[in-house]
C-alpha atoms as a PDB file:
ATOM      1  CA  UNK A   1      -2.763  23.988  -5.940  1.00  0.00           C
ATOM      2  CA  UNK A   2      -3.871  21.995  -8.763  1.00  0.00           C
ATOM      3  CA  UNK A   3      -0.765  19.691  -8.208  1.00  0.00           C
ATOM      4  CA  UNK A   4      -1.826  19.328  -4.372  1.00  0.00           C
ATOM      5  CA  UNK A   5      -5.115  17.964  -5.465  1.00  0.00           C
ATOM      6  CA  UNK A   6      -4.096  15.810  -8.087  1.00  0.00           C
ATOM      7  CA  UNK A   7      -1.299  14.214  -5.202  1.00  0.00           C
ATOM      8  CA  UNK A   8      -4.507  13.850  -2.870  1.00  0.00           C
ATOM      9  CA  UNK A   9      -6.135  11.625  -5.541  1.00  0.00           C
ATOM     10  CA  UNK A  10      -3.746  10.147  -6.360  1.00  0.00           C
ATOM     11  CA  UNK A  11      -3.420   9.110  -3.024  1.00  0.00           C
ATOM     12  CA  UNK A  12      -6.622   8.402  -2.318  1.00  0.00           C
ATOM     13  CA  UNK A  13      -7.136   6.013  -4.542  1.00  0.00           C
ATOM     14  CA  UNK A  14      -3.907   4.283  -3.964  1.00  0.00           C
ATOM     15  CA  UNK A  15      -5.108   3.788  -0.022  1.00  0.00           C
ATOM     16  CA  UNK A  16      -8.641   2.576  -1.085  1.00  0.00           C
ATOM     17  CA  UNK A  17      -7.063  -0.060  -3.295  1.00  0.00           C
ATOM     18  CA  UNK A  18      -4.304  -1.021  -0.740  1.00  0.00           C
ATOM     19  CA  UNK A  19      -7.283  -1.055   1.855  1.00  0.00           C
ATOM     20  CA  UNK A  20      -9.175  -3.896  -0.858  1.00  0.00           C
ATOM     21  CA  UNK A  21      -5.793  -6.213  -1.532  1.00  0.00           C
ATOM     22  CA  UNK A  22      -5.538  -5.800   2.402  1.00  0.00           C
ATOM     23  CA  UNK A  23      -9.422  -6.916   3.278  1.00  0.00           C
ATOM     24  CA  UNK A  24      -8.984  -9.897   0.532  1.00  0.00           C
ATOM     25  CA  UNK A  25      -5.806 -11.017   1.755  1.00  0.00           C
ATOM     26  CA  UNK A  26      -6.686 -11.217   5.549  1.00  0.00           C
ATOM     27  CA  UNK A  27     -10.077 -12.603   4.720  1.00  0.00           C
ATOM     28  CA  UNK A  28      -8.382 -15.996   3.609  1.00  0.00           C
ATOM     29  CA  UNK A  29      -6.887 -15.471   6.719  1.00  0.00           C
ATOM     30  CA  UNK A  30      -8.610 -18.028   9.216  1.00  0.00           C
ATOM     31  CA  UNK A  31      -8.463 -17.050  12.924  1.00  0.00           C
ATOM     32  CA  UNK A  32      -7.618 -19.612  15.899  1.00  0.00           C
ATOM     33  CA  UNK A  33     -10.399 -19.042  17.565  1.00  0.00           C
ATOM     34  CA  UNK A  34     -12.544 -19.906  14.715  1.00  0.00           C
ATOM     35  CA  UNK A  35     -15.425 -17.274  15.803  1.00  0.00           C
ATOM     36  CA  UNK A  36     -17.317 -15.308  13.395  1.00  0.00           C
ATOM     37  CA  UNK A  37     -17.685 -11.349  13.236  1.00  0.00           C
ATOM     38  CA  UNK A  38     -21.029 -11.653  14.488  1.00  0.00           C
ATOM     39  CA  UNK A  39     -19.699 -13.924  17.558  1.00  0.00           C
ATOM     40  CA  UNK A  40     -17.023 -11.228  17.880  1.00  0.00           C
ATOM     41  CA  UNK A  41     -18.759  -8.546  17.944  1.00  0.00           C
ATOM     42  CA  UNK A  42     -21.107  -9.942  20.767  1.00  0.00           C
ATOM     43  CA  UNK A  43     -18.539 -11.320  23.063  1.00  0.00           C
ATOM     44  CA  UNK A  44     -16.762  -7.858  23.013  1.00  0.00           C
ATOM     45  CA  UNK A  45     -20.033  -6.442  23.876  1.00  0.00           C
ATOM     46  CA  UNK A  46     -20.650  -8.975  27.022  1.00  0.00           C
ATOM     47  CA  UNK A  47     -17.069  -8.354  27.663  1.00  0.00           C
ATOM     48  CA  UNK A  48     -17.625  -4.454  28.505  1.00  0.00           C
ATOM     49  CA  UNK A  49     -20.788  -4.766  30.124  1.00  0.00           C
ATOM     50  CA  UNK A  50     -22.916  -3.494  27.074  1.00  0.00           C
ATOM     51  CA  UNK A  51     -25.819  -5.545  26.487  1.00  0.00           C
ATOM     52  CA  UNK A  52     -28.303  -2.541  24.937  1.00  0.00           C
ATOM     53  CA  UNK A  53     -26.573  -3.004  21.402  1.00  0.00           C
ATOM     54  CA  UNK A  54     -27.449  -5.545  18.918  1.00  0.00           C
ATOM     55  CA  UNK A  55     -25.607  -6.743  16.459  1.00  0.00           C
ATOM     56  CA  UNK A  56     -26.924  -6.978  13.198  1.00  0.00           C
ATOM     57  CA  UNK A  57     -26.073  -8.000   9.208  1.00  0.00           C
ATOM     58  CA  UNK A  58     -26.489  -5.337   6.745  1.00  0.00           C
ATOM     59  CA  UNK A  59     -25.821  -5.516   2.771  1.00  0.00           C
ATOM     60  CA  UNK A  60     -22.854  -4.362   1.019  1.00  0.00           C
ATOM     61  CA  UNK A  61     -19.163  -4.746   0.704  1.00  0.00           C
ATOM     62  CA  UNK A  62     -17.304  -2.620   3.628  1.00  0.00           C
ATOM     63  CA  UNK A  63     -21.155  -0.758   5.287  1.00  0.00           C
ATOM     64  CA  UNK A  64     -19.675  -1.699   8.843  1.00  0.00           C
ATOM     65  CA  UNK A  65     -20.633   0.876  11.016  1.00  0.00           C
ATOM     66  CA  UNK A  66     -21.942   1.770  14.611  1.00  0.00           C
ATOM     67  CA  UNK A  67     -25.505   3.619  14.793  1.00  0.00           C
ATOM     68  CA  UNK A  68     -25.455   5.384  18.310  1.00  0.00           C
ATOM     69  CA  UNK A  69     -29.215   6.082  17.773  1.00  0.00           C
ATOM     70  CA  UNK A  70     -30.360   2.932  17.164  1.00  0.00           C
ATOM     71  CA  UNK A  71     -27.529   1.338  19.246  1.00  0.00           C
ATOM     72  CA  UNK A  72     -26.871  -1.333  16.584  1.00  0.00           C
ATOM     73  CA  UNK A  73     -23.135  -2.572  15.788  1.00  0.00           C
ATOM     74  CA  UNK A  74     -23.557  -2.918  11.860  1.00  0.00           C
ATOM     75  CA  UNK A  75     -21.791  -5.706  10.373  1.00  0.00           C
ATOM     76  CA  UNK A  76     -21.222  -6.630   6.694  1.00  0.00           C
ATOM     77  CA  UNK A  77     -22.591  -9.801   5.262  1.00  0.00           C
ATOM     78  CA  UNK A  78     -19.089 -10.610   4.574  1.00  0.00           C
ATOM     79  CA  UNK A  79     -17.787  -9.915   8.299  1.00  0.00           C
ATOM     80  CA  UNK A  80     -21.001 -10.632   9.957  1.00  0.00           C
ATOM     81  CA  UNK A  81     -20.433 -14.660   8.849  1.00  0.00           C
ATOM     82  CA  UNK A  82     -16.708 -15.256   8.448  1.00  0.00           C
ATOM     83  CA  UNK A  83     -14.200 -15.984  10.636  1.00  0.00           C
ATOM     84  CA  UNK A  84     -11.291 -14.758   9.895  1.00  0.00           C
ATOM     85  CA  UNK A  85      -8.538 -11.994  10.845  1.00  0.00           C
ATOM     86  CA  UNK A  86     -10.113  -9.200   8.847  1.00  0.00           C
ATOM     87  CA  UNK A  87     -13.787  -9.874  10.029  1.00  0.00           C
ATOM     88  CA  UNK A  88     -12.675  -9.760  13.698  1.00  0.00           C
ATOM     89  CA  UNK A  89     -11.299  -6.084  13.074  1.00  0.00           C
ATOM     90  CA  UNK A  90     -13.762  -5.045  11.462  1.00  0.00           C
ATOM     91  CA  UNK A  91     -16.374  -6.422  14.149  1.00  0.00           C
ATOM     92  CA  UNK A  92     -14.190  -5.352  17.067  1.00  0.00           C
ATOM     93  CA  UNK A  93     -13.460  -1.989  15.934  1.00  0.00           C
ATOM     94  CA  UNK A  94     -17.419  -1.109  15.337  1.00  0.00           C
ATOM     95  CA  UNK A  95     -17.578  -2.460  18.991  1.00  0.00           C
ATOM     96  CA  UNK A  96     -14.923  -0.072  19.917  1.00  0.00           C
ATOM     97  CA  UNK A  97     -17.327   2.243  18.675  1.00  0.00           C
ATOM     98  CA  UNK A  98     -20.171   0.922  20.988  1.00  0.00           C
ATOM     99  CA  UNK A  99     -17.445   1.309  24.374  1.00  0.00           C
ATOM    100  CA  UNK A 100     -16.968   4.916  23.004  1.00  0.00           C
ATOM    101  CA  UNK A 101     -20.624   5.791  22.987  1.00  0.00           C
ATOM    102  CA  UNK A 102     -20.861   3.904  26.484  1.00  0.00           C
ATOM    103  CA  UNK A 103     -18.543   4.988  28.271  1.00  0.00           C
ATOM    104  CA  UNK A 104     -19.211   8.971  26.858  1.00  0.00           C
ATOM    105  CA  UNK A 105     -15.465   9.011  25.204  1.00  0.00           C
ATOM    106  CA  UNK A 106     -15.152  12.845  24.816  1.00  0.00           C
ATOM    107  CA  UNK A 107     -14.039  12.997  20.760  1.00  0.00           C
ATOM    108  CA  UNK A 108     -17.332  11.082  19.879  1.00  0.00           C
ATOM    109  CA  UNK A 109     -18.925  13.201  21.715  1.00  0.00           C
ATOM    110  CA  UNK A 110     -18.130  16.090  20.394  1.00  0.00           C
ATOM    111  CA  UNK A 111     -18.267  13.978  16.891  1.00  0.00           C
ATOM    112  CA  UNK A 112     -22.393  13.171  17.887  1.00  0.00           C
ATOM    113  CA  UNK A 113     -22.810  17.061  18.546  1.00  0.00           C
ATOM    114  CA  UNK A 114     -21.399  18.152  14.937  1.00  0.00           C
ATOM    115  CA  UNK A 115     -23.523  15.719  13.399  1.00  0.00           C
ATOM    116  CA  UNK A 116     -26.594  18.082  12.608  1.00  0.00           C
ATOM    117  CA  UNK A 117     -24.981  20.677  12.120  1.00  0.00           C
ATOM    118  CA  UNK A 118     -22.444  19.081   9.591  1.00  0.00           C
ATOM    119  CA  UNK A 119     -25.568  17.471   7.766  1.00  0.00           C
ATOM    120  CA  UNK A 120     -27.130  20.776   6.823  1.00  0.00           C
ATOM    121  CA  UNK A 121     -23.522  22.267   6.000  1.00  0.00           C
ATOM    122  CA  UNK A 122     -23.092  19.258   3.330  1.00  0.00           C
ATOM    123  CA  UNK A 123     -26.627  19.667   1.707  1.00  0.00           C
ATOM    124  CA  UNK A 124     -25.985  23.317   0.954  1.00  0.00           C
ATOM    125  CA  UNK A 125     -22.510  24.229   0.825  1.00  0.00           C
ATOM    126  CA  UNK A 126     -21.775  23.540  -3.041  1.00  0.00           C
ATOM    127  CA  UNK A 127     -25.021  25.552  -3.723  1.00  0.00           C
ATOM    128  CA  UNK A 128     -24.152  28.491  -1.467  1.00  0.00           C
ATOM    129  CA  UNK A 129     -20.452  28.622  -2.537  1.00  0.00           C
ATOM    130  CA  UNK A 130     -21.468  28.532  -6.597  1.00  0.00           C
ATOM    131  CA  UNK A 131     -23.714  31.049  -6.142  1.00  0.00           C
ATOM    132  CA  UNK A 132     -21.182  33.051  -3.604  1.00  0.00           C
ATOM    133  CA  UNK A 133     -18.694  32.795  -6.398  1.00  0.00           C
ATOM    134  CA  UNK A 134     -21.276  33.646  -9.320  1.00  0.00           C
ATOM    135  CA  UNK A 135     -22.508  37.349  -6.588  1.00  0.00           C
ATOM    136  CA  UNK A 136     -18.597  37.394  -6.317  1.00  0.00           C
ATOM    137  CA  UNK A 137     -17.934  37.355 -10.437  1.00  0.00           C
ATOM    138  CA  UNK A 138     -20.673  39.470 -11.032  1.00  0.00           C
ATOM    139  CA  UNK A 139     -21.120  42.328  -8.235  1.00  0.00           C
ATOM    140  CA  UNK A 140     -18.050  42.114  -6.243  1.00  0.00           C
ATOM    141  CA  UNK A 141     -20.140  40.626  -3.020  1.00  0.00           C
ATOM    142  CA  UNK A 142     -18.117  38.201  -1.495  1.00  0.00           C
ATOM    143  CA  UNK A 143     -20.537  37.432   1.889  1.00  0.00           C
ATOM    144  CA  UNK A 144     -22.553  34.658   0.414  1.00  0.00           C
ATOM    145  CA  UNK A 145     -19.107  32.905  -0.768  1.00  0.00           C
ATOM    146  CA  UNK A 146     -17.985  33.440   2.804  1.00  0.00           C
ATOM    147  CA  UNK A 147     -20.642  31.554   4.102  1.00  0.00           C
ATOM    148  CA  UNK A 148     -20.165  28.477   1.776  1.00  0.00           C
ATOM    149  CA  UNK A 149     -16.532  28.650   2.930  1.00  0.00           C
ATOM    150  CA  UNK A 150     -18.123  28.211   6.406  1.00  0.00           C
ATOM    151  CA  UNK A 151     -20.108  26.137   5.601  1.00  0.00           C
ATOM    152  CA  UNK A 152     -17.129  23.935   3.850  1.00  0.00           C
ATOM    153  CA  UNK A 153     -15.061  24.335   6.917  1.00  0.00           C
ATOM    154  CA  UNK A 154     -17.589  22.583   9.329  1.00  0.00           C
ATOM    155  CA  UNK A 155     -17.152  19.710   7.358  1.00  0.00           C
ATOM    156  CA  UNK A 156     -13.671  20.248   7.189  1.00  0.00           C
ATOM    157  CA  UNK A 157     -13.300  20.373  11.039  1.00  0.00           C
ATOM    158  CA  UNK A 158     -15.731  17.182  11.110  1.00  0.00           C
ATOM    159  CA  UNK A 159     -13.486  14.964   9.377  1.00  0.00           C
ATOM    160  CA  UNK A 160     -10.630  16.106  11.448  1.00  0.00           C
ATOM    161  CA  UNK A 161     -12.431  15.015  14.936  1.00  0.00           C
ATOM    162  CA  UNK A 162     -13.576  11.842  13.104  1.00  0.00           C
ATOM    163  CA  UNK A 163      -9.884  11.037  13.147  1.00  0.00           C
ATOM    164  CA  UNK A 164      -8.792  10.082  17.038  1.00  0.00           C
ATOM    165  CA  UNK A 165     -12.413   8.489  17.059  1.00  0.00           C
ATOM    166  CA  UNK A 166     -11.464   6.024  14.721  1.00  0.00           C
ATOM    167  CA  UNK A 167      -7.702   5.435  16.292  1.00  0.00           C
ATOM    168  CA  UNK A 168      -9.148   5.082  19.490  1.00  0.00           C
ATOM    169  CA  UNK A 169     -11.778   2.149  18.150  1.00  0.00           C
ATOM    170  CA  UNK A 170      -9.250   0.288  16.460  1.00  0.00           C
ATOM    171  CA  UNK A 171      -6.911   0.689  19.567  1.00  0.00           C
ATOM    172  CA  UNK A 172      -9.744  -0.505  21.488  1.00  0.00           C
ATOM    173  CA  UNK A 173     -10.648  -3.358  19.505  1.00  0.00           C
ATOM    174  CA  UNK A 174      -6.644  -4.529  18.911  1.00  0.00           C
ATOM    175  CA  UNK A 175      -6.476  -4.134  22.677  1.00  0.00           C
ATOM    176  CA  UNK A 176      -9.434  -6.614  23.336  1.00  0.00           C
ATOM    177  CA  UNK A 177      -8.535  -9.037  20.807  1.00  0.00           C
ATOM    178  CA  UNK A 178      -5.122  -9.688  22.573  1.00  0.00           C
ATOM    179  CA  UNK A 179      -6.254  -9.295  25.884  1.00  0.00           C
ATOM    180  CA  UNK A 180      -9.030 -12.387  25.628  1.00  0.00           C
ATOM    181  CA  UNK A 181      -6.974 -14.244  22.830  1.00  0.00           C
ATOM    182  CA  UNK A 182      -9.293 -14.088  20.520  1.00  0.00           C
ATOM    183  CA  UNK A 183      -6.452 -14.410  17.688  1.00  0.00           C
ATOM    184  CA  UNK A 184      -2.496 -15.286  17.840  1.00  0.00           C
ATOM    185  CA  UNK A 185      -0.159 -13.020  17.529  1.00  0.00           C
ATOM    186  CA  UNK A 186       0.081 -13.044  13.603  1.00  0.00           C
ATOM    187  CA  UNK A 187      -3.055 -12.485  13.277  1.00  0.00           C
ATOM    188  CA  UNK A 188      -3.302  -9.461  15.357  1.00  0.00           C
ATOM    189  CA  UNK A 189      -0.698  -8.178  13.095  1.00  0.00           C
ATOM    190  CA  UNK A 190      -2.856  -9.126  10.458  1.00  0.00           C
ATOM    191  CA  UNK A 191      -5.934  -7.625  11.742  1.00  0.00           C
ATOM    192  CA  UNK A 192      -3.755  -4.577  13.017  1.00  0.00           C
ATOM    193  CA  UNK A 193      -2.921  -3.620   9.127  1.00  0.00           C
ATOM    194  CA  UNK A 194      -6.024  -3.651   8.004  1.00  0.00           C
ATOM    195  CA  UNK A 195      -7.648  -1.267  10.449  1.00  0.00           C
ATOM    196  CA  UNK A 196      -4.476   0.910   9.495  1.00  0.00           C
ATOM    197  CA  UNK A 197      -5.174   1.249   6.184  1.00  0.00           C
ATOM    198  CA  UNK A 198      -9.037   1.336   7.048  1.00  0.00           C
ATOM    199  CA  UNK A 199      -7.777   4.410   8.817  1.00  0.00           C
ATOM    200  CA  UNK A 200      -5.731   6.375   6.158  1.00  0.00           C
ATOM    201  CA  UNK A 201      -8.963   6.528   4.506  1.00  0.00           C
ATOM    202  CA  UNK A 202     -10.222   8.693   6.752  1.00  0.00           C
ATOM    203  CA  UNK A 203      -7.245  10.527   6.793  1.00  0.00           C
ATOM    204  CA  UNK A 204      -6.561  10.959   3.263  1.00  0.00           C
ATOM    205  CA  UNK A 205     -10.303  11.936   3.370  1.00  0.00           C
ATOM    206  CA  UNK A 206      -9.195  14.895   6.077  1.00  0.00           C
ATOM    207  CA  UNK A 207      -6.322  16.132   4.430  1.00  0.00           C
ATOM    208  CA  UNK A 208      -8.266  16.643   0.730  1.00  0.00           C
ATOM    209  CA  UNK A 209     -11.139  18.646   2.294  1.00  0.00           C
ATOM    210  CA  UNK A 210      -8.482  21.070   4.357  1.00  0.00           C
ATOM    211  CA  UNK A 211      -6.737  21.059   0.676  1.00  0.00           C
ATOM    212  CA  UNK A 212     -10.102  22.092  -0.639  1.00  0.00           C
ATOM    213  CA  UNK A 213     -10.906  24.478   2.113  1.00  0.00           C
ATOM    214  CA  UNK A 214      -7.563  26.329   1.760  1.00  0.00           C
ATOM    215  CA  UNK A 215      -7.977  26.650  -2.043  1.00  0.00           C
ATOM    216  CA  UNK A 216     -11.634  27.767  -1.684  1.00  0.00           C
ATOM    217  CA  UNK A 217      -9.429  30.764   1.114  1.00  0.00           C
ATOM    218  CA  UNK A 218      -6.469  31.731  -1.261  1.00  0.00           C
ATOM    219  CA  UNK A 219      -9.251  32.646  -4.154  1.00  0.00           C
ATOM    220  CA  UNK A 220     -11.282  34.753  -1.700  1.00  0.00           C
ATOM    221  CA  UNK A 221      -7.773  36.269  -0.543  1.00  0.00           C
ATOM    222  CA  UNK A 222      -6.596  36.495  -3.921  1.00  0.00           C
ATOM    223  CA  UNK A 223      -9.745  38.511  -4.985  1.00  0.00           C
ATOM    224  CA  UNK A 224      -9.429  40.684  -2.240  1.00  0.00           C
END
């Protein structure tokens, strides 16, 4: 098991390094259209008939995100003002988010539901799954640690349905780009490999917290 999680960061930081070399690379990469993330982000918007959502700049080096609640597409300084291939995947996937939310795409909304519940599960799992393991050491009671396992697992099953909502965005967003020729075709291949490797973040993040999950099982098992 140790191995297994040793691979998985290994891993993981291998992806969020390629995903850096890939976001400077394709940010010296200038886009025919010559529009900026923000410009992006907005014409997608107009595009699908979604005109509740602004688009704002927020600090920080990859923050790009879409806030459902505040219906706000997010965008980086460094994406919000460039124009190039990586900005416009970056600004059309967060739109993709937007057409999700929109148009009530079933896996983020599902994702939306978990969100509570997955918030409390992340303050208090490591504190309910210490002490389950310190009731378990001590006087053999192994309920508490099954309910930081539970706890553990929501998350688990959280990253896991995060996964086809962020395929689907960047499939969205590629899709768009094409369609209104917002970039050539090199630069759709461009912008196409960075959203993949923006993606094997998340699943490299998946795969770790079922290795965790299953680890956090074979001891309860093993005790038993």
């Amino acid at each position: 098991m140790m191995i297994l999680f040793i691979a998985i960061m290994a891993v993981s930081w291998f992806v969020q390094n390629r995903l850096k070399s890939k976001f400077r690379k394709y940010s010296r990469t200038p886009i025919s259209s010559n529009l900026s993330g923000r410009e992006i982000a907005e014409k997608m918007l107009n595009d699908y008939g979604i005109y509740d959502v602004k688009v704002i700049s927020v600090n920080g080096q990859l923050t790009d995100h879409y806030n459902p609640i505040k219906k706000t597409v997010n965008l980086s300084e460094g994406v919000f003002n460039q124009r190039n291939a990586a900005a416009a995947a970056v600004a059309a996937h967060e739109c993709g988010h937007a057409v999700q939310h929109a148009r009530a795409y079933s896996w983020l909304t599902l994702r939306s539901k978990l969100v509570p519940i997955v918030s409390v599960s992340s303050r208090w799992m490591q504190w309910v799954i210490l002490a389950g393991f310190a009731l378990l050491a001590m006087k053999g009671i192994p309920e508490v640690l099954y309910l930081g396992i539970l706890l553990f697992a929501m998350t688990t099953l959280f990253s896991f349905i995060t996964l086809p909502v962020e395929f689907d965005a960047s499939n969205r967003a590629l899709a768009w780009i094409e369609d209104k020729n917002v970039a050539s075709s090199s630069e759709i291949e461009d912008s196409k490999d960075a959203l993949r490797w923006a993606a094997m973040t998340y699943v490299v993040a998946a795969l770790g917290s079922l290795a965790t999950l299953l680890y956090y099982l074979s001891l309860v098992m093993g005790r038993d």
